[in-house]
N, C-alpha and C. Protein backbone atom coordinates (compact mmCIF):
# COMPACT_ATOMS: atom_id res chain seq x y z
N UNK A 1 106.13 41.61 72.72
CA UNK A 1 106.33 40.86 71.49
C UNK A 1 107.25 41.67 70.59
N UNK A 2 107.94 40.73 70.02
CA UNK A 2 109.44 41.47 68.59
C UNK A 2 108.54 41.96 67.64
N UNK A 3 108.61 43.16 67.04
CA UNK A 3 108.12 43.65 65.80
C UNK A 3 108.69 43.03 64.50
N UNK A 4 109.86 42.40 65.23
CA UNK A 4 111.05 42.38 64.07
C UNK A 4 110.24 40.63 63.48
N UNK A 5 109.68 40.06 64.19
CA UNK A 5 109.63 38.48 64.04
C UNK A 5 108.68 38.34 62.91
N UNK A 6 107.59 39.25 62.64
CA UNK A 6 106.68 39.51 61.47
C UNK A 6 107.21 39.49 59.79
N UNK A 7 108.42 40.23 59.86
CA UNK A 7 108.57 40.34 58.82
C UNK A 7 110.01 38.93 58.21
N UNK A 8 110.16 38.32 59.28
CA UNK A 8 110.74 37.31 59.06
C UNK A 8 109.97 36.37 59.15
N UNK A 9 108.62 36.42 59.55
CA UNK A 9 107.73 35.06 59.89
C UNK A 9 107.55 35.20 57.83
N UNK A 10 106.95 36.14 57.48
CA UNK A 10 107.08 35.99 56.22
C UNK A 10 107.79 35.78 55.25
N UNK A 11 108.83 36.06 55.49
CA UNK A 11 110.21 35.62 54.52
C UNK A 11 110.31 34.09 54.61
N UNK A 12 109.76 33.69 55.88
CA UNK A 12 109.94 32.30 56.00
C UNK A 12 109.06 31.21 55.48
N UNK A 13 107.96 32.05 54.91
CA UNK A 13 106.58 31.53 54.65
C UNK A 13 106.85 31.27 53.16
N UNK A 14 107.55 32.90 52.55
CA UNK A 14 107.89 32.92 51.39
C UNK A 14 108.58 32.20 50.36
N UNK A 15 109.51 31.49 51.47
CA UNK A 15 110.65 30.65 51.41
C UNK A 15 110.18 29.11 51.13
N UNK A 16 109.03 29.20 51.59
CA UNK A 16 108.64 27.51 52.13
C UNK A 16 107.24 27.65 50.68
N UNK A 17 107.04 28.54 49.92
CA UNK A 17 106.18 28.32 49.34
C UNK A 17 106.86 28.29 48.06
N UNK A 18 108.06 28.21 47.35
CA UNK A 18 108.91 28.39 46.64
C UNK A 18 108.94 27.37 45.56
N UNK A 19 108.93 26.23 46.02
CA UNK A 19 108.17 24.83 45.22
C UNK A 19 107.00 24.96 44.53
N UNK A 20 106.18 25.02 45.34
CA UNK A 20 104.71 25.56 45.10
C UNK A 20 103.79 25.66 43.72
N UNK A 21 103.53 25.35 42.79
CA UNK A 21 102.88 26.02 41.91
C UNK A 21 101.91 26.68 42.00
N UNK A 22 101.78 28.25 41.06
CA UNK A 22 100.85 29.51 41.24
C UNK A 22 99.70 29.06 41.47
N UNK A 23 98.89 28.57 41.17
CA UNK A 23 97.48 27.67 41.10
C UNK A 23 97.05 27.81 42.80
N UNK A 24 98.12 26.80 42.90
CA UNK A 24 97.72 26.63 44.58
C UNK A 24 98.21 28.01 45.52
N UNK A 25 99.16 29.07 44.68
CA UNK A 25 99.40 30.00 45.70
C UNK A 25 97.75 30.61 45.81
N UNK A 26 97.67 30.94 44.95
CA UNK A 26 96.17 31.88 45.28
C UNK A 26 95.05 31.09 46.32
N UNK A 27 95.04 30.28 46.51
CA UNK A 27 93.99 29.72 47.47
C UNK A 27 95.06 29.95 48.84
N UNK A 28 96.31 29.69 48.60
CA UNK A 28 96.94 29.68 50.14
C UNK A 28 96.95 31.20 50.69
N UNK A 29 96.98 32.25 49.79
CA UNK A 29 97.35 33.91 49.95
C UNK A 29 95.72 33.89 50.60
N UNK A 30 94.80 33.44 49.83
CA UNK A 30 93.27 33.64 50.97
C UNK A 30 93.10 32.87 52.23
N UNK A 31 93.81 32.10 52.28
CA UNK A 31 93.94 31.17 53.64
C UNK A 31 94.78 32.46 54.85
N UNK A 32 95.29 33.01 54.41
CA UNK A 32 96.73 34.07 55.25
C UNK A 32 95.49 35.32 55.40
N UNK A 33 94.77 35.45 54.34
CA UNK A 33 93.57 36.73 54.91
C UNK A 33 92.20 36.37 55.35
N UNK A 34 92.39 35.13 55.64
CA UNK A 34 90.89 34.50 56.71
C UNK A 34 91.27 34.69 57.89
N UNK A 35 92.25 35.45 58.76
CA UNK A 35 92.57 35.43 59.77
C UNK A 35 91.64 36.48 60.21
N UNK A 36 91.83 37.37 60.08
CA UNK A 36 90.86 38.91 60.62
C UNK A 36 89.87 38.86 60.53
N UNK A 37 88.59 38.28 62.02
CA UNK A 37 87.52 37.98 62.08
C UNK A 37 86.51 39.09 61.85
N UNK A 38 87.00 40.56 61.67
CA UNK A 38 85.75 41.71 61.53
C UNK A 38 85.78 41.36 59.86
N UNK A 39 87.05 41.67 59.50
CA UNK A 39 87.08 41.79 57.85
C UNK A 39 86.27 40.75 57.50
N UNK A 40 86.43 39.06 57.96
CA UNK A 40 85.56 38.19 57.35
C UNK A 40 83.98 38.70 57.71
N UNK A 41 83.43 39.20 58.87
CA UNK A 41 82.07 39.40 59.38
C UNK A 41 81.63 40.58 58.11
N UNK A 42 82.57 41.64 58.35
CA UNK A 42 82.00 42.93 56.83
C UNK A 42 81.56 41.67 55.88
N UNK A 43 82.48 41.13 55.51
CA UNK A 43 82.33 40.42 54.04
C UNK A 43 81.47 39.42 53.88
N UNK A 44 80.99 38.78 54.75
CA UNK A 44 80.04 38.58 54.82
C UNK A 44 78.63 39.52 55.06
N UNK A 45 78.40 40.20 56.06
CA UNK A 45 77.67 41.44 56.02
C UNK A 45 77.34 41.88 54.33
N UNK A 46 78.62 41.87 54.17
CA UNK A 46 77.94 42.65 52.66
C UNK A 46 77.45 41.77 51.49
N UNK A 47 77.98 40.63 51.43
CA UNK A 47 76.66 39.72 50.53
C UNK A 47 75.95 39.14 51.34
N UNK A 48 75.44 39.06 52.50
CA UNK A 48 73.62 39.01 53.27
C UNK A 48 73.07 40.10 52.45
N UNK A 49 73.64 41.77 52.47
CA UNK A 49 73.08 42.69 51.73
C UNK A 49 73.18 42.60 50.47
N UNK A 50 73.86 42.54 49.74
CA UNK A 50 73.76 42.23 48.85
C UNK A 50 72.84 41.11 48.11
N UNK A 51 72.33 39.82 48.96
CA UNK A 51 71.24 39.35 48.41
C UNK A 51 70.26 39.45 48.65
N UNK A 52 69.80 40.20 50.22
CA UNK A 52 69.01 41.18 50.04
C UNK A 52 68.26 42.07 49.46
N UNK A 53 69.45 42.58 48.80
CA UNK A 53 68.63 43.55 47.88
C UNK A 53 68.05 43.30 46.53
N UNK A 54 69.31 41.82 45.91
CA UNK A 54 68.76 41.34 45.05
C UNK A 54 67.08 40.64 45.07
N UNK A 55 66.86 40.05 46.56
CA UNK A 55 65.55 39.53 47.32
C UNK A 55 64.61 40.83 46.60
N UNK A 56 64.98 41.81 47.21
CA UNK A 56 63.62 43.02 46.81
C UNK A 56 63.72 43.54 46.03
N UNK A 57 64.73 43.23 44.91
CA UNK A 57 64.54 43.79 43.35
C UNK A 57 63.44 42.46 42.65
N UNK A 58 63.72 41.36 43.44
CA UNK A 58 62.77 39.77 42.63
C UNK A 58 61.45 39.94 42.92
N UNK A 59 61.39 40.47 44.61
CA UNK A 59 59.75 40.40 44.74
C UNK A 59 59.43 42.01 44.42
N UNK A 60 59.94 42.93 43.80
CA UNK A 60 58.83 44.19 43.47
C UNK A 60 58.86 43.82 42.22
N UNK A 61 59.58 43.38 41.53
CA UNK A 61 59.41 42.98 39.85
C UNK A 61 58.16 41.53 39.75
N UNK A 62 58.05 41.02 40.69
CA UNK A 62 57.34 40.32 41.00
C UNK A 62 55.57 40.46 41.49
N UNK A 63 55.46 41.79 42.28
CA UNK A 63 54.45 41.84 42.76
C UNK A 63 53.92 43.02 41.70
N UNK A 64 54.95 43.86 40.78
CA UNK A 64 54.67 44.49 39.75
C UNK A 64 53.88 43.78 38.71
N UNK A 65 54.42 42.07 38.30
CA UNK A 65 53.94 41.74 37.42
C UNK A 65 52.63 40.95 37.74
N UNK A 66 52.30 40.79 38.96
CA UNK A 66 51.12 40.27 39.60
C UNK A 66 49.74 41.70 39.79
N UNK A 67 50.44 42.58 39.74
CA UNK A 67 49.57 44.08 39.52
C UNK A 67 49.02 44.27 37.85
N UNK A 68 50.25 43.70 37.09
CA UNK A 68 49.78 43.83 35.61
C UNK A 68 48.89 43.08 35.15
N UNK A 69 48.96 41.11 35.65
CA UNK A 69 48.34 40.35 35.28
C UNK A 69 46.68 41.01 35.81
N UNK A 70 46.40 41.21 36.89
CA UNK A 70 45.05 41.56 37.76
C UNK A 70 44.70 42.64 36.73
N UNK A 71 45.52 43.51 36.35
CA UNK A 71 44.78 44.94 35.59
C UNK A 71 44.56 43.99 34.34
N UNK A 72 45.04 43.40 33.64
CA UNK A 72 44.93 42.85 32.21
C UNK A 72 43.79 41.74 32.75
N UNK A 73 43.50 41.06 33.76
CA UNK A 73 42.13 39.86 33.99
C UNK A 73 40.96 40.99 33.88
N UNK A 74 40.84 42.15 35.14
CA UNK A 74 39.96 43.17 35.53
C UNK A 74 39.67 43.58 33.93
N UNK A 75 40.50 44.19 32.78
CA UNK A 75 40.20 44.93 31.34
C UNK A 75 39.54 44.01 30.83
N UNK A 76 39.91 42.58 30.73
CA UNK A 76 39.58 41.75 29.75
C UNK A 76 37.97 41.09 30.31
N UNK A 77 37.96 41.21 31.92
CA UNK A 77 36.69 40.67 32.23
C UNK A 77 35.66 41.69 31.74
N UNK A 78 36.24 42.83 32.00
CA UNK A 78 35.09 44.18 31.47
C UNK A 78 34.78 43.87 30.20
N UNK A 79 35.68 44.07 29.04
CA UNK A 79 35.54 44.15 27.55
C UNK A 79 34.87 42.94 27.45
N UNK A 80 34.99 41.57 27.98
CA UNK A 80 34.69 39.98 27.32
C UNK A 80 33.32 40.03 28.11
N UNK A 81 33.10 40.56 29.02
CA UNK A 81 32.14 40.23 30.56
C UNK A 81 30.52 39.17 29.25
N UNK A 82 30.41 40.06 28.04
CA UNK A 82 28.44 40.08 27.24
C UNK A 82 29.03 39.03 25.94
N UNK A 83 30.16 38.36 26.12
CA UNK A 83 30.19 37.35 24.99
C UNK A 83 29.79 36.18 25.19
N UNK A 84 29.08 35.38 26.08
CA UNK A 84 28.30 34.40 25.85
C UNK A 84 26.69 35.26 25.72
N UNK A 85 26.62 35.94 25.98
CA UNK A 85 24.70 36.90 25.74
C UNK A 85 24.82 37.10 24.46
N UNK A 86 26.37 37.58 23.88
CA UNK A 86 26.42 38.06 22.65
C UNK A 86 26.22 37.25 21.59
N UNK A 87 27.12 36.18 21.52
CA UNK A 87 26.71 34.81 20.86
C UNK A 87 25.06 34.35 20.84
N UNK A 88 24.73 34.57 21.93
CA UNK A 88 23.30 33.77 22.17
C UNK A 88 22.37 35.04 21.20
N UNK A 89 22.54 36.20 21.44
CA UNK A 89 22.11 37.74 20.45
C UNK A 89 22.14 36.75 18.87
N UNK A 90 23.04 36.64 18.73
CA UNK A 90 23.55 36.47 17.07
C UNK A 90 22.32 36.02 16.43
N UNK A 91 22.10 34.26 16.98
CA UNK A 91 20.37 33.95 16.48
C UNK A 91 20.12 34.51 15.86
N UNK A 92 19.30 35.47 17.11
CA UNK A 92 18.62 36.66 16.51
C UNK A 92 18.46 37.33 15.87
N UNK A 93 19.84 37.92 16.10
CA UNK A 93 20.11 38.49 14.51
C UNK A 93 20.10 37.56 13.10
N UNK A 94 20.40 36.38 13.36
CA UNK A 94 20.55 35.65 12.07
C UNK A 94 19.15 35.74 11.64
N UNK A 95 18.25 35.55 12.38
CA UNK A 95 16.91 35.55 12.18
C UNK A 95 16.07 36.24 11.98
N UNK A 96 16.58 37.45 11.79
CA UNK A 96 15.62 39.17 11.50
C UNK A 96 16.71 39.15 10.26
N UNK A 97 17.62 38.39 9.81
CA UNK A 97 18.41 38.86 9.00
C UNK A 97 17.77 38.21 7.39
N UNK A 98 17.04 36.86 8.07
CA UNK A 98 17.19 36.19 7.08
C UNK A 98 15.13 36.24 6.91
N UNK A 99 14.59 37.59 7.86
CA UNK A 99 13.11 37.62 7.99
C UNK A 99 13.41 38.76 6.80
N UNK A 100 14.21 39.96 6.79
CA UNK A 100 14.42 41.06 6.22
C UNK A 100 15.04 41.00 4.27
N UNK A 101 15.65 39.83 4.68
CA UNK A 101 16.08 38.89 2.86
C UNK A 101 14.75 38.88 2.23
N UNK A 102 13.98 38.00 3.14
CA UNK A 102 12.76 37.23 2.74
C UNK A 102 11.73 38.13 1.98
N UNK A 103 11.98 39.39 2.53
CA UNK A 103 10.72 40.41 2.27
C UNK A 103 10.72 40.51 0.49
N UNK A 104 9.77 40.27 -0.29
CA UNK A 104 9.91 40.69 -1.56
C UNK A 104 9.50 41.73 -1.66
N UNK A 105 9.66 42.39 -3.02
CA UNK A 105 9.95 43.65 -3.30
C UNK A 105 7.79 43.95 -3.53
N UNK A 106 7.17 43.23 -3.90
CA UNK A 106 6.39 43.57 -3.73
C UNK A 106 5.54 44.12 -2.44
N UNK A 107 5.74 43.40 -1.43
CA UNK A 107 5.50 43.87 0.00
C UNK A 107 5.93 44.83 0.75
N UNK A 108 7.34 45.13 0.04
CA UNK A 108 7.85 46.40 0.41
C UNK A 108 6.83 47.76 -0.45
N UNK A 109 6.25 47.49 -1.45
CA UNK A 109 5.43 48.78 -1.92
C UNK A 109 4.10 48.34 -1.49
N UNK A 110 3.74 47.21 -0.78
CA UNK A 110 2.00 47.35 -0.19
C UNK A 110 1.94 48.12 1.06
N UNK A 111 1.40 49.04 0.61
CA UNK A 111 0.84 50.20 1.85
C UNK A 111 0.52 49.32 2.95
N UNK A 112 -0.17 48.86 3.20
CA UNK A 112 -0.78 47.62 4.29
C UNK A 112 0.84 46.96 4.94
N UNK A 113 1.43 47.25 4.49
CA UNK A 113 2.99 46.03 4.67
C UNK A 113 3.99 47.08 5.02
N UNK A 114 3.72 48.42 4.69
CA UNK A 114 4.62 49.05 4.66
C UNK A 114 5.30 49.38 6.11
N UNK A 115 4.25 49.20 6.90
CA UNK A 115 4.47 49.42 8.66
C UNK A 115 5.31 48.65 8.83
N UNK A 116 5.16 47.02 8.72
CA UNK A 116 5.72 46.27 9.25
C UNK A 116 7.23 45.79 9.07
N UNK A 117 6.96 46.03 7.38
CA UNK A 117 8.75 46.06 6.60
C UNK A 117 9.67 46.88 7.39
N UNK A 118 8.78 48.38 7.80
CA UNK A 118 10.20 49.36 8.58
C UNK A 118 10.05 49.18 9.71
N UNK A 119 9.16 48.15 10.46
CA UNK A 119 9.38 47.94 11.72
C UNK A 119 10.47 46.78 11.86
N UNK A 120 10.62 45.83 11.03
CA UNK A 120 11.63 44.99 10.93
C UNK A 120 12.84 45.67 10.80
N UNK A 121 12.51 45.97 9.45
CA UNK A 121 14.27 47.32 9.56
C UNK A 121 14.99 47.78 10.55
N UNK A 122 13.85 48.86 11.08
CA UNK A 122 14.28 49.64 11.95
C UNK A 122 15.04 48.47 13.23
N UNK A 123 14.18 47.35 13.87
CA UNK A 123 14.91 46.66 14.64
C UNK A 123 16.43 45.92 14.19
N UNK A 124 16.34 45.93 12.95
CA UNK A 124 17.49 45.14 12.62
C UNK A 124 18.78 46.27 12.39
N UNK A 125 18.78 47.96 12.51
CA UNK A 125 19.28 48.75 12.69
C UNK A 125 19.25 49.16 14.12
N UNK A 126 18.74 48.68 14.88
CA UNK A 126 19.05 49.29 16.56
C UNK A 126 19.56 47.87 16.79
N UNK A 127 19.74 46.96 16.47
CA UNK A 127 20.60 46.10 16.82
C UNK A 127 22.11 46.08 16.40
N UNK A 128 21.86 46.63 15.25
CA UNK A 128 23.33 46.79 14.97
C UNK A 128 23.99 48.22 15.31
N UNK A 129 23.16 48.86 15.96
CA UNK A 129 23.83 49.70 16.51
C UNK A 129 24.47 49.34 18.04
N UNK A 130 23.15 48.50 18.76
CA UNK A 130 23.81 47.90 20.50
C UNK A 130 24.97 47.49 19.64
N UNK A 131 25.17 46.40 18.85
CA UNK A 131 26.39 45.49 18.68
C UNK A 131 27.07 46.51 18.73
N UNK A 132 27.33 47.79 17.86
CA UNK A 132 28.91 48.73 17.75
C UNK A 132 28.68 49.13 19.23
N UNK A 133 27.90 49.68 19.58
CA UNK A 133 28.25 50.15 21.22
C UNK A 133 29.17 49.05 22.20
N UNK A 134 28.83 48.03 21.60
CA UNK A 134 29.66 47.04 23.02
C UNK A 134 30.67 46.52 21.92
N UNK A 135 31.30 46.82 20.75
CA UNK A 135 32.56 46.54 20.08
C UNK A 135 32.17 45.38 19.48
N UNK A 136 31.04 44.89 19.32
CA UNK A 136 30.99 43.86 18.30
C UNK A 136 30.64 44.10 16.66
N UNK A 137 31.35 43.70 16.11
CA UNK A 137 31.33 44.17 14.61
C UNK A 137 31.76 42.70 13.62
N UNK A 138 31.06 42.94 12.64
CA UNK A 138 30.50 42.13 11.71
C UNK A 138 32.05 41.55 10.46
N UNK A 139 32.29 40.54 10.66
CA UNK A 139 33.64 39.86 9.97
C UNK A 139 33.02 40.42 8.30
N UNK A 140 34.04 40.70 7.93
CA UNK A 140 34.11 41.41 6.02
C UNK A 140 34.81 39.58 5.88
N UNK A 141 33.84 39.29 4.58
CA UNK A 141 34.14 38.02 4.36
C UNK A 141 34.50 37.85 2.40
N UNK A 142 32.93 38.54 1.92
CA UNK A 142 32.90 38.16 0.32
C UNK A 142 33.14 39.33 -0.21
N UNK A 143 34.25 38.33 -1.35
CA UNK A 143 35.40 39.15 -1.99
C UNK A 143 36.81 39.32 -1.26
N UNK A 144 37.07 38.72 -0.24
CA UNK A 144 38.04 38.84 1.07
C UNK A 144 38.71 37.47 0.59
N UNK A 145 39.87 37.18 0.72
CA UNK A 145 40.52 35.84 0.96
C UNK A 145 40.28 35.23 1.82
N UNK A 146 40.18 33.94 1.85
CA UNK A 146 40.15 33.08 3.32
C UNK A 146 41.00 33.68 4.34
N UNK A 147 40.50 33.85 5.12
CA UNK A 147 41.07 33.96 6.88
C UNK A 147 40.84 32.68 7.39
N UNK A 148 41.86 31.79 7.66
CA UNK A 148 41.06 30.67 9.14
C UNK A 148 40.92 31.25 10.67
N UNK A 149 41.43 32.27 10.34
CA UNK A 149 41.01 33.40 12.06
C UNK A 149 39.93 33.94 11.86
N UNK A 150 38.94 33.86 10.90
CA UNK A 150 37.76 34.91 11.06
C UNK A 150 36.65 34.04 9.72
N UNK A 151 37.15 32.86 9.49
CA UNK A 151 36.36 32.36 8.32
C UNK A 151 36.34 31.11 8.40
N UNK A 152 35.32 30.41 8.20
CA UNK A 152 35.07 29.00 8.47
C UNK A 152 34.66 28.34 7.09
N UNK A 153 35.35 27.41 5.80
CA UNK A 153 35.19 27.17 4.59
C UNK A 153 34.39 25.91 5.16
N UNK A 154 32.88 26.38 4.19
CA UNK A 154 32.18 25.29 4.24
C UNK A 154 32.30 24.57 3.08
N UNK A 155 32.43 24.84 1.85
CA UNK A 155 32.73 24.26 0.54
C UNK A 155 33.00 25.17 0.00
N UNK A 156 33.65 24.24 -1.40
CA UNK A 156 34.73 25.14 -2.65
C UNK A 156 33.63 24.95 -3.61
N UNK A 157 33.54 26.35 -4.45
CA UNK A 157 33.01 26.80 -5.48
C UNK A 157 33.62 26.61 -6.81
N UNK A 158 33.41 26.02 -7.80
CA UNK A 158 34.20 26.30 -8.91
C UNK A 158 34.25 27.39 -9.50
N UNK A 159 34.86 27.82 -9.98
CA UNK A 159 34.96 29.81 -10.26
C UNK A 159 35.86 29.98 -11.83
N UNK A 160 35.46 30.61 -12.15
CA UNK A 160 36.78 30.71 -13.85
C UNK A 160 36.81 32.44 -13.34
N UNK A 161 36.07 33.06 -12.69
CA UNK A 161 35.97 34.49 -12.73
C UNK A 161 36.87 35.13 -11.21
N UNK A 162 36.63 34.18 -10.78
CA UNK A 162 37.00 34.43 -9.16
C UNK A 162 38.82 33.67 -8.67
N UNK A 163 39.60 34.37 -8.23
CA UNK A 163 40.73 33.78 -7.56
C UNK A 163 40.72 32.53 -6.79
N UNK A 164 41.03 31.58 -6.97
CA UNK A 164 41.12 30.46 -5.67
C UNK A 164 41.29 30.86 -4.33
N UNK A 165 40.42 30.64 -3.47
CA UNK A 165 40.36 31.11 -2.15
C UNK A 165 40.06 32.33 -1.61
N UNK A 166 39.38 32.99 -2.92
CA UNK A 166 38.68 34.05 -2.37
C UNK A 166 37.30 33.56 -1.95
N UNK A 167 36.70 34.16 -1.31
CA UNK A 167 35.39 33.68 -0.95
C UNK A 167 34.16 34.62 -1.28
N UNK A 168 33.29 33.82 -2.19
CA UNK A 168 32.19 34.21 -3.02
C UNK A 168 30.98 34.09 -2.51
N UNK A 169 30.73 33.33 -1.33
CA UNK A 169 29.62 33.44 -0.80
C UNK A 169 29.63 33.55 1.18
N UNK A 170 28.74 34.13 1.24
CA UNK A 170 28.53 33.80 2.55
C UNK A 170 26.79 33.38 3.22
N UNK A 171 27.31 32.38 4.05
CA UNK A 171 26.19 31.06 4.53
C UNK A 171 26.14 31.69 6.01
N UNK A 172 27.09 32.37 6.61
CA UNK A 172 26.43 33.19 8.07
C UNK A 172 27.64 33.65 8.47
N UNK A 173 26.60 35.00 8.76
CA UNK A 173 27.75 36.21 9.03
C UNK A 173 28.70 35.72 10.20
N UNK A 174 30.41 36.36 9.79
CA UNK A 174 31.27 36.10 11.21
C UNK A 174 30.88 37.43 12.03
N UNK A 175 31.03 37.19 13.40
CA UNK A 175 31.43 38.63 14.22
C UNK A 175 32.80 38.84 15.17
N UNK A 176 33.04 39.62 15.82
CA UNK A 176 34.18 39.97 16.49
C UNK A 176 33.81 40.65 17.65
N UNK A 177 33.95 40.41 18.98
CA UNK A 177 34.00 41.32 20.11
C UNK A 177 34.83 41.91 20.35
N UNK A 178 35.30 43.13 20.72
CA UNK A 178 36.73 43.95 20.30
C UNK A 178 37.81 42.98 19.26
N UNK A 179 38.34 42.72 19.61
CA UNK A 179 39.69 42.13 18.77
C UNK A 179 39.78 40.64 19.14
N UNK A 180 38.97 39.89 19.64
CA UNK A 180 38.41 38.63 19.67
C UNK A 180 37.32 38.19 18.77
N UNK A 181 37.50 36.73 18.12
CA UNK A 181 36.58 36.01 17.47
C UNK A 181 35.19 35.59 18.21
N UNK A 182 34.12 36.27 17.54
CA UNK A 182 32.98 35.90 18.72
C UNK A 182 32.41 34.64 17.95
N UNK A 183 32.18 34.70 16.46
CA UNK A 183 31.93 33.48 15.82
C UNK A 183 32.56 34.08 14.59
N UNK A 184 33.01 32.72 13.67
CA UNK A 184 33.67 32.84 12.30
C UNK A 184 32.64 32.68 11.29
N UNK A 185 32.57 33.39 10.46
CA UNK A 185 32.27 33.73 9.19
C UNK A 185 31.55 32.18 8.23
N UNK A 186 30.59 31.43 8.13
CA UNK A 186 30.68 30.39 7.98
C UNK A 186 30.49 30.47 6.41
N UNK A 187 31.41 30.13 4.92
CA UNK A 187 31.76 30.97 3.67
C UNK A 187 32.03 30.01 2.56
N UNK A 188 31.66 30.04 1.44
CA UNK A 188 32.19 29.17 0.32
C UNK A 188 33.43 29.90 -0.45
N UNK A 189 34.22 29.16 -1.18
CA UNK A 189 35.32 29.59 -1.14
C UNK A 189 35.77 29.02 -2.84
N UNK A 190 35.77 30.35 -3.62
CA UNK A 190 36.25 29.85 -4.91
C UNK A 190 37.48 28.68 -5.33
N UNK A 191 36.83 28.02 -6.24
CA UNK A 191 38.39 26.99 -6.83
C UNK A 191 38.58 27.32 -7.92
N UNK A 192 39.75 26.37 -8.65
CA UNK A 192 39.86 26.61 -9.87
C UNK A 192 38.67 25.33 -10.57
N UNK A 193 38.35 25.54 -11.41
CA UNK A 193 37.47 24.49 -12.56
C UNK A 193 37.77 23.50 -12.41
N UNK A 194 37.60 22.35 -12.97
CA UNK A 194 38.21 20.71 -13.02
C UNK A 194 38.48 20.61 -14.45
């Protein structure tokens, strides 16, 4: 074969593309380098790899965030596991709360009574100690502004002394299990006068 015929096959190519507008040269100049079947196989070769790798950058970012969700279900089942017991606790407490109100001051100085007043106490202090051990703690309500995240307005108070929407009374304590609402604060809530 002529060595010489190559470089005139192109002059002739060159010649014939001369009309042509640029637009369409660039698709025809890649038509002239689809000939060389390894070069096309590399180039291909290398985006199979190339999405490849993009493949196992999707599924470890993937099976990473399926490792995070499981650790964040596993934390949250631990910390949440005693909030329906806890709720069902509360009662209870509402009810040693509102046995311990009840006590008048006279019964607290009858010797005869005196057992029983600090036996109430005392239970209504080892309960509120389990509650801090397992992160449940008692919603700050009166004298506090309304929260609707931690306070439930049962009625408005008329007030000349008090801010609108501060809240002046409370009708049953809120609580909190770590940084979750276990029950809201159920609270009356100053207005202005009429």
């Amino acid at each position: 074969m002529n060595h010489d015929t190559k470089p005139q096959a192109d002059a002739a190519a060159e010649e014939e593309l001369k009309g042509v507008p640029e637009e369409f040269l660039d698709d025809a100049e890649t038509v002239e380098d689809d000939g060389d079947p390894i070069a096309e196989a590399m180039e291909n070769l290398r985006n199979d790899l190339d999405t490849a790798k993009q493949e196992v950058l999707y599924a470890k970012a993937e099976a990473q965030n399926v490792r995070r969700r499981a650790e964040k279900d596993v934390a949250d089942a631990r910390n949440y596991a005693s909030t329906g017991f806890a709720r069902d606790v509360l009662s209870v407490w509402d009810n040693l709360s509102r046995a311990v109100d009840a006590i008048p001051d006279s019964l607290r100085e009858d010797d005869k009574m005196k057992g029983l007043v600090t036996g109430i106490e005392a239970t209504q202090r080892e309960l509120e100690k389990v509650f801090k051990q397992h992160g449940i703690t008692r919603v700050a309500s009166v004298d506090m502004p309304l929260d609707p995240n931690q306070h439930q307005a049962m009625m408005e108070v008329p007030s000349e002394s008090d801010e609108p929407g501060t809240i002046i009374q409370e009708m049953q304590s809120g609580w909190m299990i770590k940084d979750r609402l276990l029950r809201p604060a159920m609270v009356g809530v100053a207005k202005k006068p009429d």
